[in-house]
C-alpha atoms as a PDB file:
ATOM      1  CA  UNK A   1       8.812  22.515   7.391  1.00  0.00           C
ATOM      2  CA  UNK A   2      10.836  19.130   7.140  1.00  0.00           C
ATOM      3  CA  UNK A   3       9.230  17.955  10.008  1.00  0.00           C
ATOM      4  CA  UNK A   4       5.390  18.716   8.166  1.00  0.00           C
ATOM      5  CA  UNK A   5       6.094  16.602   5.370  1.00  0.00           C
ATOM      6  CA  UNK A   6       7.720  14.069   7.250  1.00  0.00           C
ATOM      7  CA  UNK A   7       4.592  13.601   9.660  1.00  0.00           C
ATOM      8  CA  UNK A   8       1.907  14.296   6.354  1.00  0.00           C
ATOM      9  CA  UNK A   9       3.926  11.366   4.536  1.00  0.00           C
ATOM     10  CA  UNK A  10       4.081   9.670   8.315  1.00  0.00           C
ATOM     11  CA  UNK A  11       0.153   9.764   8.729  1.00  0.00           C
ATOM     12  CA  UNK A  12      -0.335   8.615   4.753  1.00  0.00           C
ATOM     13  CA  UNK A  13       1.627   5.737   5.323  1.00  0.00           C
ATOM     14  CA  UNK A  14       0.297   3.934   8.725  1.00  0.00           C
ATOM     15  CA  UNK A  15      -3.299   4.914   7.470  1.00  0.00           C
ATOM     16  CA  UNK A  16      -2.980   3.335   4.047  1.00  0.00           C
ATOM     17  CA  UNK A  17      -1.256   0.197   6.277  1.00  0.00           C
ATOM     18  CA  UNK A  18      -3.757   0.030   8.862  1.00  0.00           C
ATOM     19  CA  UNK A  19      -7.244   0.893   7.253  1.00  0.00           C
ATOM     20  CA  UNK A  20      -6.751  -2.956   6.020  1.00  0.00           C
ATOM     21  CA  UNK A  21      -6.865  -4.013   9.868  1.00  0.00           C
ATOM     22  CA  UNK A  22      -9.568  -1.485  11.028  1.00  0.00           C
ATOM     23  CA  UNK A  23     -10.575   1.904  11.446  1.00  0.00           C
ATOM     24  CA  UNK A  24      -8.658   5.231  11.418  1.00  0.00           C
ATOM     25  CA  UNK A  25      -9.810   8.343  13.009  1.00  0.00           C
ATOM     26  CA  UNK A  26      -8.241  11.332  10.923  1.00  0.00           C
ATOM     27  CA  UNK A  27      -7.456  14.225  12.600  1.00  0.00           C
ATOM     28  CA  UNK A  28      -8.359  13.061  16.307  1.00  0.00           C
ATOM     29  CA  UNK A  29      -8.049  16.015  18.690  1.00  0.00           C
ATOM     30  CA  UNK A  30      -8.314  15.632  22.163  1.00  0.00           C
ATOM     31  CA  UNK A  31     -10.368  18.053  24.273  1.00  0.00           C
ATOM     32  CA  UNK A  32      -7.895  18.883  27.700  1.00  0.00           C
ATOM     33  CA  UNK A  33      -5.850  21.106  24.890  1.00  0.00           C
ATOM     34  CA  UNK A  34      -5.068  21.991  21.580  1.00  0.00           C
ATOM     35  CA  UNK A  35      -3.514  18.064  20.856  1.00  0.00           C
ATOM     36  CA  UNK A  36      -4.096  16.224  17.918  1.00  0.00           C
ATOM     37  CA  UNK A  37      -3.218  12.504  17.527  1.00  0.00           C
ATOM     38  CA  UNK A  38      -1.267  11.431  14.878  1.00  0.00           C
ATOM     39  CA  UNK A  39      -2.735   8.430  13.916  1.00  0.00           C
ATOM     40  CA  UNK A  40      -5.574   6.779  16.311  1.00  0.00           C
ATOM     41  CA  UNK A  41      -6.404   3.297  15.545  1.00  0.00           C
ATOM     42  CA  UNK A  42      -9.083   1.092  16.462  1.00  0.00           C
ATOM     43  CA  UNK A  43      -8.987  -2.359  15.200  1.00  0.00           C
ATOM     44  CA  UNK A  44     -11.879  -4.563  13.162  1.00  0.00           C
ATOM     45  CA  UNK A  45     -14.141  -6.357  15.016  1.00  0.00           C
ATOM     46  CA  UNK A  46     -14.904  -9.061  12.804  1.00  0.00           C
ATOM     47  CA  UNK A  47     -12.972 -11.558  11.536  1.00  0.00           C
ATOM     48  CA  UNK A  48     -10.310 -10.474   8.955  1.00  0.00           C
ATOM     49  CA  UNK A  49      -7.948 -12.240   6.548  1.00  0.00           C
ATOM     50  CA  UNK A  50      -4.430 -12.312   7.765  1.00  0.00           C
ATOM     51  CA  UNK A  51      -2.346  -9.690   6.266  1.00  0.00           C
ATOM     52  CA  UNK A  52       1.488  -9.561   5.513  1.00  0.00           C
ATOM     53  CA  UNK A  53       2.233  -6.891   8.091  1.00  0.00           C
ATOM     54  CA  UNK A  54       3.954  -8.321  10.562  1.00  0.00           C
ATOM     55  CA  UNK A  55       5.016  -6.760  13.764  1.00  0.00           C
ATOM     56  CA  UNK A  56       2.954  -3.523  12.354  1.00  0.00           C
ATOM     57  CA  UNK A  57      -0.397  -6.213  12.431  1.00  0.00           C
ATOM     58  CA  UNK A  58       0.586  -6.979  15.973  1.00  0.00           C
ATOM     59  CA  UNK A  59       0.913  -3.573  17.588  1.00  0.00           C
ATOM     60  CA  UNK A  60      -2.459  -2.613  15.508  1.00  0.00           C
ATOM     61  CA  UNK A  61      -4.308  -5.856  17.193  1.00  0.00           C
ATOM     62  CA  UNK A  62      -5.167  -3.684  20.230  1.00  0.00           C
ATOM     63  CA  UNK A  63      -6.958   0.208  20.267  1.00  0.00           C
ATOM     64  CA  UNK A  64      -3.704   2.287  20.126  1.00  0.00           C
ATOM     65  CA  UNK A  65      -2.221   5.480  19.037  1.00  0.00           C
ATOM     66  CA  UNK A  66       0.778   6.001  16.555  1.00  0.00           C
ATOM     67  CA  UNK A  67       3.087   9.103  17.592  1.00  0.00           C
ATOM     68  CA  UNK A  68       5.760   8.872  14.391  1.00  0.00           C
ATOM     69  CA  UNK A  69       9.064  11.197  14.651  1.00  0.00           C
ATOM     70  CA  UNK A  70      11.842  11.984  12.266  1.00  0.00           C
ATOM     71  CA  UNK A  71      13.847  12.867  15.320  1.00  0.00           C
ATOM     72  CA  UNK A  72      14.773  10.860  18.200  1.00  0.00           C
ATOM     73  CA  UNK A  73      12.227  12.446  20.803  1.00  0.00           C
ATOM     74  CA  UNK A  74      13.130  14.372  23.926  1.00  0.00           C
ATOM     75  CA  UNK A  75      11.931  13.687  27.051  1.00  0.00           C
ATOM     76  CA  UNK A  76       9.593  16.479  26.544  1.00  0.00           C
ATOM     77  CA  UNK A  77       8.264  15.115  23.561  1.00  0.00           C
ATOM     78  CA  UNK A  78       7.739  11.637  24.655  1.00  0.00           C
ATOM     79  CA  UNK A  79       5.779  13.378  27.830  1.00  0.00           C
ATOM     80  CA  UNK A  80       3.601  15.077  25.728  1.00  0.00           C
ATOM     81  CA  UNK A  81       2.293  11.801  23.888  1.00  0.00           C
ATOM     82  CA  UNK A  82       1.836  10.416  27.299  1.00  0.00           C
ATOM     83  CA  UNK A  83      -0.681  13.014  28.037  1.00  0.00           C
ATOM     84  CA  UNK A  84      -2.530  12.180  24.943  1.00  0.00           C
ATOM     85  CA  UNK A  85      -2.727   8.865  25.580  1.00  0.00           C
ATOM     86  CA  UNK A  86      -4.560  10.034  29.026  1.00  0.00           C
ATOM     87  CA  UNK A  87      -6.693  12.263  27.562  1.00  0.00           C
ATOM     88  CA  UNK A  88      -7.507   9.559  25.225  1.00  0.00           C
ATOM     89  CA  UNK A  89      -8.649   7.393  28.279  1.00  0.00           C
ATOM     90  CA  UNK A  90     -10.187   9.718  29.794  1.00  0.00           C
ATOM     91  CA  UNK A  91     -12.766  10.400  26.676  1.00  0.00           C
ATOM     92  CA  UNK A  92     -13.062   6.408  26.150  1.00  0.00           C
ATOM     93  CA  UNK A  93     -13.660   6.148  29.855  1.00  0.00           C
ATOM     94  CA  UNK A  94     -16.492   9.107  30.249  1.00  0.00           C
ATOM     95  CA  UNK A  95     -18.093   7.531  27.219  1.00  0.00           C
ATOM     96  CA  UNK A  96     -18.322   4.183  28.643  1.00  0.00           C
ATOM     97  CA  UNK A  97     -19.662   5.797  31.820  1.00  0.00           C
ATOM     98  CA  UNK A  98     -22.364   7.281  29.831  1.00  0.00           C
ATOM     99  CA  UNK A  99     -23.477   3.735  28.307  1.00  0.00           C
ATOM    100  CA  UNK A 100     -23.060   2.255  31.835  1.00  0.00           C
ATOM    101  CA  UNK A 101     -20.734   0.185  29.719  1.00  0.00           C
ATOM    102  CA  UNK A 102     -17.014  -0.950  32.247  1.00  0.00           C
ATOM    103  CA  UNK A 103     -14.001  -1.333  30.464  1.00  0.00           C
ATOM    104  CA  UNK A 104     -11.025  -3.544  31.313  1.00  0.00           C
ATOM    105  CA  UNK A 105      -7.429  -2.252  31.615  1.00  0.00           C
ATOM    106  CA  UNK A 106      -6.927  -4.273  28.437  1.00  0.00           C
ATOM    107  CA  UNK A 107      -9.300  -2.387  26.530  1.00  0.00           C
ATOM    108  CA  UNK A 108      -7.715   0.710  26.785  1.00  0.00           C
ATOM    109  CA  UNK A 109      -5.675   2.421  23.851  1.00  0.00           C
ATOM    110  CA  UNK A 110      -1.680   1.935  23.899  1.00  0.00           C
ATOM    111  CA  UNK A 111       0.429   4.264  22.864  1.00  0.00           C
ATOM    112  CA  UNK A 112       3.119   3.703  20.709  1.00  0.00           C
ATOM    113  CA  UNK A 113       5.857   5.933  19.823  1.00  0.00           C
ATOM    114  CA  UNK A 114       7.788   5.223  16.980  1.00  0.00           C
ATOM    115  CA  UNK A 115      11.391   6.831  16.911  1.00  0.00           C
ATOM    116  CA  UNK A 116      14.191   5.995  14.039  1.00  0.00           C
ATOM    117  CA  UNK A 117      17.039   6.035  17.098  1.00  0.00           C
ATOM    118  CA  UNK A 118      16.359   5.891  20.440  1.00  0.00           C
ATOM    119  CA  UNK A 119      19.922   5.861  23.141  1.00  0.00           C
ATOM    120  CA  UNK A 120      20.685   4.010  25.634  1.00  0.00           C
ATOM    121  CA  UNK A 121      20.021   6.898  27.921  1.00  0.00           C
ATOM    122  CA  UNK A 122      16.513   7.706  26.818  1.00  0.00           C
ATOM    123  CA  UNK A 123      16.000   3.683  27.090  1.00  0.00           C
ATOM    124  CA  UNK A 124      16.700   3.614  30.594  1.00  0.00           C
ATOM    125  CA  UNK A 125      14.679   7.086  31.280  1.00  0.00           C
ATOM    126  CA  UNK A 126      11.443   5.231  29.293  1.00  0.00           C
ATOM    127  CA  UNK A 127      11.985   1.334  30.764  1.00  0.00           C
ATOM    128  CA  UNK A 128      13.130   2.687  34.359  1.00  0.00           C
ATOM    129  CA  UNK A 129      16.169   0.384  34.337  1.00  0.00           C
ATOM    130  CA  UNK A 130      19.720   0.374  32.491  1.00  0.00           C
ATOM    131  CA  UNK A 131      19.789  -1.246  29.179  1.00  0.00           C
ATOM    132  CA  UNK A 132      22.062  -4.069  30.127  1.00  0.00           C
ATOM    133  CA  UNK A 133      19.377  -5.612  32.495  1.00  0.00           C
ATOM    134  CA  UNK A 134      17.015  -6.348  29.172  1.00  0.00           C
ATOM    135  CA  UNK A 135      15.428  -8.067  27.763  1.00  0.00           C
ATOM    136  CA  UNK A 136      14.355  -9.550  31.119  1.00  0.00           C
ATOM    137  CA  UNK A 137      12.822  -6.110  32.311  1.00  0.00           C
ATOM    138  CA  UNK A 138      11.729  -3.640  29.815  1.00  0.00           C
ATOM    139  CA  UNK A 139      11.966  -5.067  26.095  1.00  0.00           C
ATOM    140  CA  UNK A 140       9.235  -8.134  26.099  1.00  0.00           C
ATOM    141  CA  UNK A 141      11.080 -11.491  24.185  1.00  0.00           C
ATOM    142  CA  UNK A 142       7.985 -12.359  22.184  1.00  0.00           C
ATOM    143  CA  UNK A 143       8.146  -8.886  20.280  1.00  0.00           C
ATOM    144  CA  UNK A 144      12.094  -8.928  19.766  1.00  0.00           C
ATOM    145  CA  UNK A 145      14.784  -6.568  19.311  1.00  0.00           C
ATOM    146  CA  UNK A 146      14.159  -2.678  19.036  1.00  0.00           C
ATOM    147  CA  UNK A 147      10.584  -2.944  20.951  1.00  0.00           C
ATOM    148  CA  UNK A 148      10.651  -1.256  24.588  1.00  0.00           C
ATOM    149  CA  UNK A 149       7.965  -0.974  26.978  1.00  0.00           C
ATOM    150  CA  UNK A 150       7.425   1.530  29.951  1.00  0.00           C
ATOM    151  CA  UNK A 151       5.676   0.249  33.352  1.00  0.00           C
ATOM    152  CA  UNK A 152       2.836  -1.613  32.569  1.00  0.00           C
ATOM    153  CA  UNK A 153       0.316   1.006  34.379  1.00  0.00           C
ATOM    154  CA  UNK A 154       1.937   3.443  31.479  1.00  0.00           C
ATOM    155  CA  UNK A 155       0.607   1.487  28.443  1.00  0.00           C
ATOM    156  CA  UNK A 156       3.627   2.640  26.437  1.00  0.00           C
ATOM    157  CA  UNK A 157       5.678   0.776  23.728  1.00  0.00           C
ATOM    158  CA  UNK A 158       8.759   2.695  22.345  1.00  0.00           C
ATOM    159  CA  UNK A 159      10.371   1.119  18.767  1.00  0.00           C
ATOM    160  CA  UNK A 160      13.648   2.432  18.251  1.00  0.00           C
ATOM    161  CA  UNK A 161      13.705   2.023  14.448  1.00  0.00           C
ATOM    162  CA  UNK A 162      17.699   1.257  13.688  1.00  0.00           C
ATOM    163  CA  UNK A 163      17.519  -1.805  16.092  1.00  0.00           C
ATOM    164  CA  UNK A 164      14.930  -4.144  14.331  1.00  0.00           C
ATOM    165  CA  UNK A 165      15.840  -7.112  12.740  1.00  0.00           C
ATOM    166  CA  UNK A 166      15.726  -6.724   9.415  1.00  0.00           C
ATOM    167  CA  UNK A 167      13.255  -8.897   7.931  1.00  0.00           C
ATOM    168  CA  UNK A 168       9.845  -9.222   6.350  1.00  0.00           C
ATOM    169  CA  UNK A 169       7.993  -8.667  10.043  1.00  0.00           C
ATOM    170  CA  UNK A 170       9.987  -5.339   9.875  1.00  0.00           C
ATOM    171  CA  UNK A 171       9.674  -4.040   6.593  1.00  0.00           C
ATOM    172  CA  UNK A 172       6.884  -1.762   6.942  1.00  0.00           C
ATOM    173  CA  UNK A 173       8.315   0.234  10.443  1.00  0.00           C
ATOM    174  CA  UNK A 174      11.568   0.260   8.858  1.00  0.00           C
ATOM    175  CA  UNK A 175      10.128   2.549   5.965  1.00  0.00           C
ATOM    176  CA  UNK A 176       9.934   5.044   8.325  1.00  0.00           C
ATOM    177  CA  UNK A 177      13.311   5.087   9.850  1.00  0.00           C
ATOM    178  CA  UNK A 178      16.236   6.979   9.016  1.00  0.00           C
ATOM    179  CA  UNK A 179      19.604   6.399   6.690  1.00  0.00           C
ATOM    180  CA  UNK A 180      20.818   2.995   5.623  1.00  0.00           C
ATOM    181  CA  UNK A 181      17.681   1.597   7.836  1.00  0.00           C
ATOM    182  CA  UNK A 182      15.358   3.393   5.047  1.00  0.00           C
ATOM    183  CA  UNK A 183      17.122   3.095   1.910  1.00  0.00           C
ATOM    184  CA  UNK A 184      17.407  -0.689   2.563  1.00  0.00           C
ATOM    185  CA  UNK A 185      13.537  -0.913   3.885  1.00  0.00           C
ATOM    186  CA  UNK A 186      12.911   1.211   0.485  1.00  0.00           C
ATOM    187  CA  UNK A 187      14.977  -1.282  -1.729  1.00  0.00           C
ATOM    188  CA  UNK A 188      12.945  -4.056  -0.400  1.00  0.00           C
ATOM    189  CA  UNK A 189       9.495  -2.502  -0.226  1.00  0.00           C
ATOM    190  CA  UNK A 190      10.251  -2.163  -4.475  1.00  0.00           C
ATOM    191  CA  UNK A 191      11.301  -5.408  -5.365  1.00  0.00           C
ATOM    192  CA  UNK A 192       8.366  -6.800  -3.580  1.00  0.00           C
ATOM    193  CA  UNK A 193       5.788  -9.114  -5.822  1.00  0.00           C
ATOM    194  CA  UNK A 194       3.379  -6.806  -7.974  1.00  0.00           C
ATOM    195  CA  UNK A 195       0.421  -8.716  -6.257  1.00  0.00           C
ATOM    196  CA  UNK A 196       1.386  -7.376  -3.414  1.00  0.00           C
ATOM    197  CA  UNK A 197      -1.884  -5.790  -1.654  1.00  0.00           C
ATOM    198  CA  UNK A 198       0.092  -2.808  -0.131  1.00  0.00           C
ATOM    199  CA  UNK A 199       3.253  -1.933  -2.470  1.00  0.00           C
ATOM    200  CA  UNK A 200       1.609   0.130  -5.442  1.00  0.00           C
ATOM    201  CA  UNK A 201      -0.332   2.532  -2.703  1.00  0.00           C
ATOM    202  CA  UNK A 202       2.683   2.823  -0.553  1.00  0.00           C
ATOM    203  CA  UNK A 203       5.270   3.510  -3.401  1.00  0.00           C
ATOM    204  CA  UNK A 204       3.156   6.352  -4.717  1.00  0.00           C
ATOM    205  CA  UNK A 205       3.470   7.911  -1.372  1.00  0.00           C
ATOM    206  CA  UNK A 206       6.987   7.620  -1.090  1.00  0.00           C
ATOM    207  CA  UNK A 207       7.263   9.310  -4.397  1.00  0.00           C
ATOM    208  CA  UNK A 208       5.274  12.364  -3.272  1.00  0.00           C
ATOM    209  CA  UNK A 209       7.073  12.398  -0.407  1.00  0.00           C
ATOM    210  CA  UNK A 210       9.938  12.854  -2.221  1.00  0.00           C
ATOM    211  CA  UNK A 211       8.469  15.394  -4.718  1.00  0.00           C
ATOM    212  CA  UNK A 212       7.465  17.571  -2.236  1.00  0.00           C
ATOM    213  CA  UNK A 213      11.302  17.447  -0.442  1.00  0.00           C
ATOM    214  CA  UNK A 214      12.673  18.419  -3.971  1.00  0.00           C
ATOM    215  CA  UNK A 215      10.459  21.396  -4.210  1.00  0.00           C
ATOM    216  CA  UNK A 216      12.003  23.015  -1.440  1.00  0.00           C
ATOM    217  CA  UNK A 217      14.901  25.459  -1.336  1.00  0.00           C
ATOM    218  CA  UNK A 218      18.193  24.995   0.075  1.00  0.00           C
ATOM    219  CA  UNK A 219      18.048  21.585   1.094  1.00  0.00           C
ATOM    220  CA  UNK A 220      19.302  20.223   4.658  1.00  0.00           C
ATOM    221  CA  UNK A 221      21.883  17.306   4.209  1.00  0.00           C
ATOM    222  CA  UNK A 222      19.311  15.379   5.653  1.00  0.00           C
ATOM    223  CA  UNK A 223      16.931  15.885   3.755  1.00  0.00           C
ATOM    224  CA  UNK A 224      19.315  15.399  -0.028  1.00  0.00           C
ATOM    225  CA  UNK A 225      19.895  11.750   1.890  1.00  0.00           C
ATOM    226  CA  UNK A 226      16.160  11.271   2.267  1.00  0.00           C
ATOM    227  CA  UNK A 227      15.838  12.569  -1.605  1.00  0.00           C
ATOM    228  CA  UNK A 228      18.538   9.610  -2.219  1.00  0.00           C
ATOM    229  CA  UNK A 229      16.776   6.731  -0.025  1.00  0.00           C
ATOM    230  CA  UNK A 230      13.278   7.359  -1.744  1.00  0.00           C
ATOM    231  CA  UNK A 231      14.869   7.437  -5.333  1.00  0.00           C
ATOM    232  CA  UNK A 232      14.068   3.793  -6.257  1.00  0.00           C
ATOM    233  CA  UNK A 233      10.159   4.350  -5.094  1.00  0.00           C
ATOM    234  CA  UNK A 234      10.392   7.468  -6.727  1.00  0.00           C
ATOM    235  CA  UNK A 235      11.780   5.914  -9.978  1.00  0.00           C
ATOM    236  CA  UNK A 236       9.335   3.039  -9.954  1.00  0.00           C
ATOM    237  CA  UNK A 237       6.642   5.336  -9.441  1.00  0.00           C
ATOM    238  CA  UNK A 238       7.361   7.568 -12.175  1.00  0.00           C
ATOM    239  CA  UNK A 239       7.391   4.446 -14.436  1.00  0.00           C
ATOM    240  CA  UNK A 240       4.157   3.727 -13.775  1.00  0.00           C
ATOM    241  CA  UNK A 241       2.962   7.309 -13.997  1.00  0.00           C
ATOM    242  CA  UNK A 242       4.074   7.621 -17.196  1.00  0.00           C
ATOM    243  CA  UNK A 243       2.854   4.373 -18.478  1.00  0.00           C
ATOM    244  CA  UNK A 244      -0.932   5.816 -17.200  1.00  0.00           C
ATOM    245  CA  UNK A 245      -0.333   8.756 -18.785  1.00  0.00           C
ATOM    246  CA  UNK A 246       0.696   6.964 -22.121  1.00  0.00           C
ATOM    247  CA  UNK A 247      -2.539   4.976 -21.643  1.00  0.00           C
ATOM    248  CA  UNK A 248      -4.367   7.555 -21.337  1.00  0.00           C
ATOM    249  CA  UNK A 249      -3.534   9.560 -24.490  1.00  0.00           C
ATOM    250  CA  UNK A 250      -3.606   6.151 -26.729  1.00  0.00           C
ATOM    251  CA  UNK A 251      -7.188   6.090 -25.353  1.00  0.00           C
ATOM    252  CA  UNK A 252      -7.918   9.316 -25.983  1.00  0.00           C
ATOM    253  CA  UNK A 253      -6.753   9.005 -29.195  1.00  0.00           C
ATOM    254  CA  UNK A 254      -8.198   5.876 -30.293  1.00  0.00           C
ATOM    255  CA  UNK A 255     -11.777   7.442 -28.877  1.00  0.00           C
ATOM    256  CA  UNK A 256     -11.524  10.631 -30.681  1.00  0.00           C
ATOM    257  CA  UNK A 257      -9.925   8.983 -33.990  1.00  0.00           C
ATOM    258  CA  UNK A 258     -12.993   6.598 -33.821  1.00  0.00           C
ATOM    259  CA  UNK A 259     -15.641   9.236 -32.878  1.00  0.00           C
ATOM    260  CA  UNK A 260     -14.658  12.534 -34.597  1.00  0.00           C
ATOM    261  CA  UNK A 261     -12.699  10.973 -37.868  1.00  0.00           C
ATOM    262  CA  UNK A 262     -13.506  10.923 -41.483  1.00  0.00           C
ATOM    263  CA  UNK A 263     -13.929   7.654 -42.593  1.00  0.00           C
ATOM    264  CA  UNK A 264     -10.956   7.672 -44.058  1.00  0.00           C
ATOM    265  CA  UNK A 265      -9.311   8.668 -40.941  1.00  0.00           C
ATOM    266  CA  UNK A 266     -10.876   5.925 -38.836  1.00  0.00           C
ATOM    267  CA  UNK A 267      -9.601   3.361 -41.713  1.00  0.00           C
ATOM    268  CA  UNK A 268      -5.974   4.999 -41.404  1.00  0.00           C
ATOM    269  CA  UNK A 269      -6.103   4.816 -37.584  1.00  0.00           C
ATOM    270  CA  UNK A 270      -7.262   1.529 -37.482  1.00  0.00           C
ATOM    271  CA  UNK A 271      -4.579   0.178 -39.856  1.00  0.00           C
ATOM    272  CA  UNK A 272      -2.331   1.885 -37.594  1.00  0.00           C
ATOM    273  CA  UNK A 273      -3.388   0.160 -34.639  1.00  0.00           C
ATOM    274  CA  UNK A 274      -3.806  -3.372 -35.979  1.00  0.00           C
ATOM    275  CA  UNK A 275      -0.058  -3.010 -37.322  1.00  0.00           C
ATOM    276  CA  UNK A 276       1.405  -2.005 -34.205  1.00  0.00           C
ATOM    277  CA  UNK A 277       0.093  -5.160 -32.972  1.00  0.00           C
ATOM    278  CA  UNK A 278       0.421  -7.114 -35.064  1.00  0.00           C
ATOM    279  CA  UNK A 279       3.167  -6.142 -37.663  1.00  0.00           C
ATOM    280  CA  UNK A 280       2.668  -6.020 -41.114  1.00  0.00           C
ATOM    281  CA  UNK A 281      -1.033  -7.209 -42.016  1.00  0.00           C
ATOM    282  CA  UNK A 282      -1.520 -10.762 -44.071  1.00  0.00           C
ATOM    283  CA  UNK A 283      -4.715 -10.938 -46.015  1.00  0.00           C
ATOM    284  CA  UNK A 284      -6.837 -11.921 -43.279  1.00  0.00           C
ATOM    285  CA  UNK A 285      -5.973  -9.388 -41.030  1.00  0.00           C
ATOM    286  CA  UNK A 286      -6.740  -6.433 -43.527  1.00  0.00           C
ATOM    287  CA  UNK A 287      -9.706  -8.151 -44.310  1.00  0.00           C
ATOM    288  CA  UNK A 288     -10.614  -7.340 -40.742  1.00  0.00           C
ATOM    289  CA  UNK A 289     -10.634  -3.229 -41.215  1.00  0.00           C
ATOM    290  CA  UNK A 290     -13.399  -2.926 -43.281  1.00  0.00           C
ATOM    291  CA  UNK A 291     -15.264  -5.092 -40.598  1.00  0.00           C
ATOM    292  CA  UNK A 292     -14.190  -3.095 -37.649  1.00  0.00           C
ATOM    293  CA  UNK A 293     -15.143   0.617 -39.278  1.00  0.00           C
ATOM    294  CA  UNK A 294     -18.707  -1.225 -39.800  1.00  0.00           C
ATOM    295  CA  UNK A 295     -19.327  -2.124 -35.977  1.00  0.00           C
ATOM    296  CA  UNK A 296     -21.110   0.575 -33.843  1.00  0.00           C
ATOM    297  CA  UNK A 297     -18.962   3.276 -32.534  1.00  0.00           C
ATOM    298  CA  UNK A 298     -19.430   1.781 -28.914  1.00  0.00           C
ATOM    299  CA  UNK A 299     -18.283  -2.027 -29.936  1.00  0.00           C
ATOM    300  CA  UNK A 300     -15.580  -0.676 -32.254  1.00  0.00           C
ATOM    301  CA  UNK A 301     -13.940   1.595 -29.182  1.00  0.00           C
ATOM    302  CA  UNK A 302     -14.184  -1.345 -27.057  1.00  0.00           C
ATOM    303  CA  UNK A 303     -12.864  -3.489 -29.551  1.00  0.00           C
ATOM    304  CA  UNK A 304      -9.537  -1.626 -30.025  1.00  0.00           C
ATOM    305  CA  UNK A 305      -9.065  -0.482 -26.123  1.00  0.00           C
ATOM    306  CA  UNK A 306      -9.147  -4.290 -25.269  1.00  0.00           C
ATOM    307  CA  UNK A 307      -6.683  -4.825 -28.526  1.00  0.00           C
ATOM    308  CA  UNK A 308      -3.791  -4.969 -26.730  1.00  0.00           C
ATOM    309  CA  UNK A 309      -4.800  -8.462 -24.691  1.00  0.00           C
ATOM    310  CA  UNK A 310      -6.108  -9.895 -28.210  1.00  0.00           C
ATOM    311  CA  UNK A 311      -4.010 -12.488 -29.504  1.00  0.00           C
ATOM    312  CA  UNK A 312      -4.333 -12.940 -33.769  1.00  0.00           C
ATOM    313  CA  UNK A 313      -6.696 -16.307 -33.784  1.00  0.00           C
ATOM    314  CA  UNK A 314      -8.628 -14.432 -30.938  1.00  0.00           C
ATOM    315  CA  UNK A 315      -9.665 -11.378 -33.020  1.00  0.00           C
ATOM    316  CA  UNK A 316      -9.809 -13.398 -36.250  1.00  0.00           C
ATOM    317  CA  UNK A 317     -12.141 -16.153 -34.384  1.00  0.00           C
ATOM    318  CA  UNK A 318     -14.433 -13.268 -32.782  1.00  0.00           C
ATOM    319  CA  UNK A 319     -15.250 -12.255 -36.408  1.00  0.00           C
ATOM    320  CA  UNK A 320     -15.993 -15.337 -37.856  1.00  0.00           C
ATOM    321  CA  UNK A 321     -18.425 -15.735 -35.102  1.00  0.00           C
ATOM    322  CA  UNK A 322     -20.147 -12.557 -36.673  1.00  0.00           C
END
């Protein structure tokens, strides 16, 4: 059951990432068995603006798969994305063959398999030589620390989570590692500008993620220390869920105080509203009630939804225009 929510909240995550940089096919099953690809990615053919993903935006530049674990993977595992990956190729090869279309080695998917920890066994067992002999052999210098490849003829990257530098290029694997590497990832991914194109999407997934850990019974150890590494999404989250919901019922209110009130009522409620923004009304200001109760019921609810972003000389000036 861990393992579910882990790869639901896995899929959510690259997807809302990666539908920036192209397309995602959900739910991709591949025809030699009962397989189904996490996350298959084809990127944008036209041009696209540059995005703030980093090493994510450069594995995604080419068609690939994404095989997330919570777990280091066994050698069984690892096999058994390998054979998707071929029986990917072999469906994007027999569709070519049907357009009379011939594809390059390059434009066949990669696979990459994304693992929080990965030993120095399993390394060598992937790369085909001992750890000590890279980077020369098996981990490519251009794509840094904590990125392994297999034989070329393979087409398969490995990043082992826990060894990537920790920096902005980083941020958005490191979300989905493990311990200290995702509480720190986490703690970054919160303070990150509000403009940020990807944070508000991302942090509401973390929280769920998180919501649906803390509905289980008899948590793992594991799974209390993911609880505690998605707090501060969770907490920021919540915030902001709250604040919508607070939203919400002013408008509500305002709407049905407007629409369903005596007149009396919408005078009172108006009053109300103007004071909270405004403190304690001079002469001009109450002079202003009897004008808003006149306008139409659609200009009046508009009026007092946008009343918050009103400064004083702005809603005085808009009725002396009137």
């Amino acid at each position: 059951m861990t393992r579910q929510i882990h790869d639901q909240f896995a899929k959510e995550y690259l997807e809302e990432l990666l539908a920036s940089l192209g397309t995602i096919k959900k739910s991709k099953k591949v025809k030699s068995e009962v397989q189904e690809i996490d996350v298959w990615f084809e990127p944008a053919t036209a041009s696209r603006t540059e995005l703030p993903l980093g090493l994510l935006a450069k594995m995604a530049a080419t068609c690939c798969l994404f095989e997330p674990f919570r777990n280091p993977p066994s050698e069984v595992e690892i096999r058994s994305c390998i054979s998707k990956l071929y029986a990917v190729h072999g469906e994007v090869l027999r569709k070519a063959k049907r357009t009379s279309k011939t594809l390059t080695e390059a434009e066949l998917p990669v696979l990459w398999i994304l693992t929080p920890t990965f030993s120095a066994r399993m390394i060598e067992e992937v790369v085909g030589i001992p750890p000590s002999f890279l980077p020369e052999e098996g981990m490519k210098e251009e794509w840094g620390k904590g990125v392994y490849f297999s034989p070329n003829l393979f087409k398969t990257g490995i990043v082992a989570i826990h060894q990537l530098p920790v920096n902005e290029e980083t941020l958005w694997l490191r979300v989905l590692g493990k311990g200290g590497t995702q509480k720190r990832a986490v703690e970054e991914l919160v303070q990150l500008p509000e403009d940020n194109p990807f944070q508000e999407n991302l942090l509401e997934i973390l929280a769920n993620w998180r919501k649906n850990l803390e509905l289980r019974d008899n948590l793992s150890t594991e799974e209390q220390e993911d609880i505690m590494n998605l707090s501060p999404a969770y907490l920021k989250q919540r915030e902001e869920w709250k604040q919508e919901g607070i939203q919400e019922g002013i408008q509500e209110g305002i709407q049905e105080g407007i629409q369903l009130g005596s007149l009396e009522e919408r005078y009172s409620l108006i009053t109300s509203l103007l004071e909270g923004r405004f403190g304690s009304l001079d002469a001009e200001l109450s002079g202003l009630v009897e004008q808003i109760v006149q306008l139409p019921i659609s200009e009046r609810t508009g009026l007092l939804l946008s009343l918050a972003n009103l400064s004083r000389s702005e809603l005085l000036e808009r009725f002396r225009e009137n």
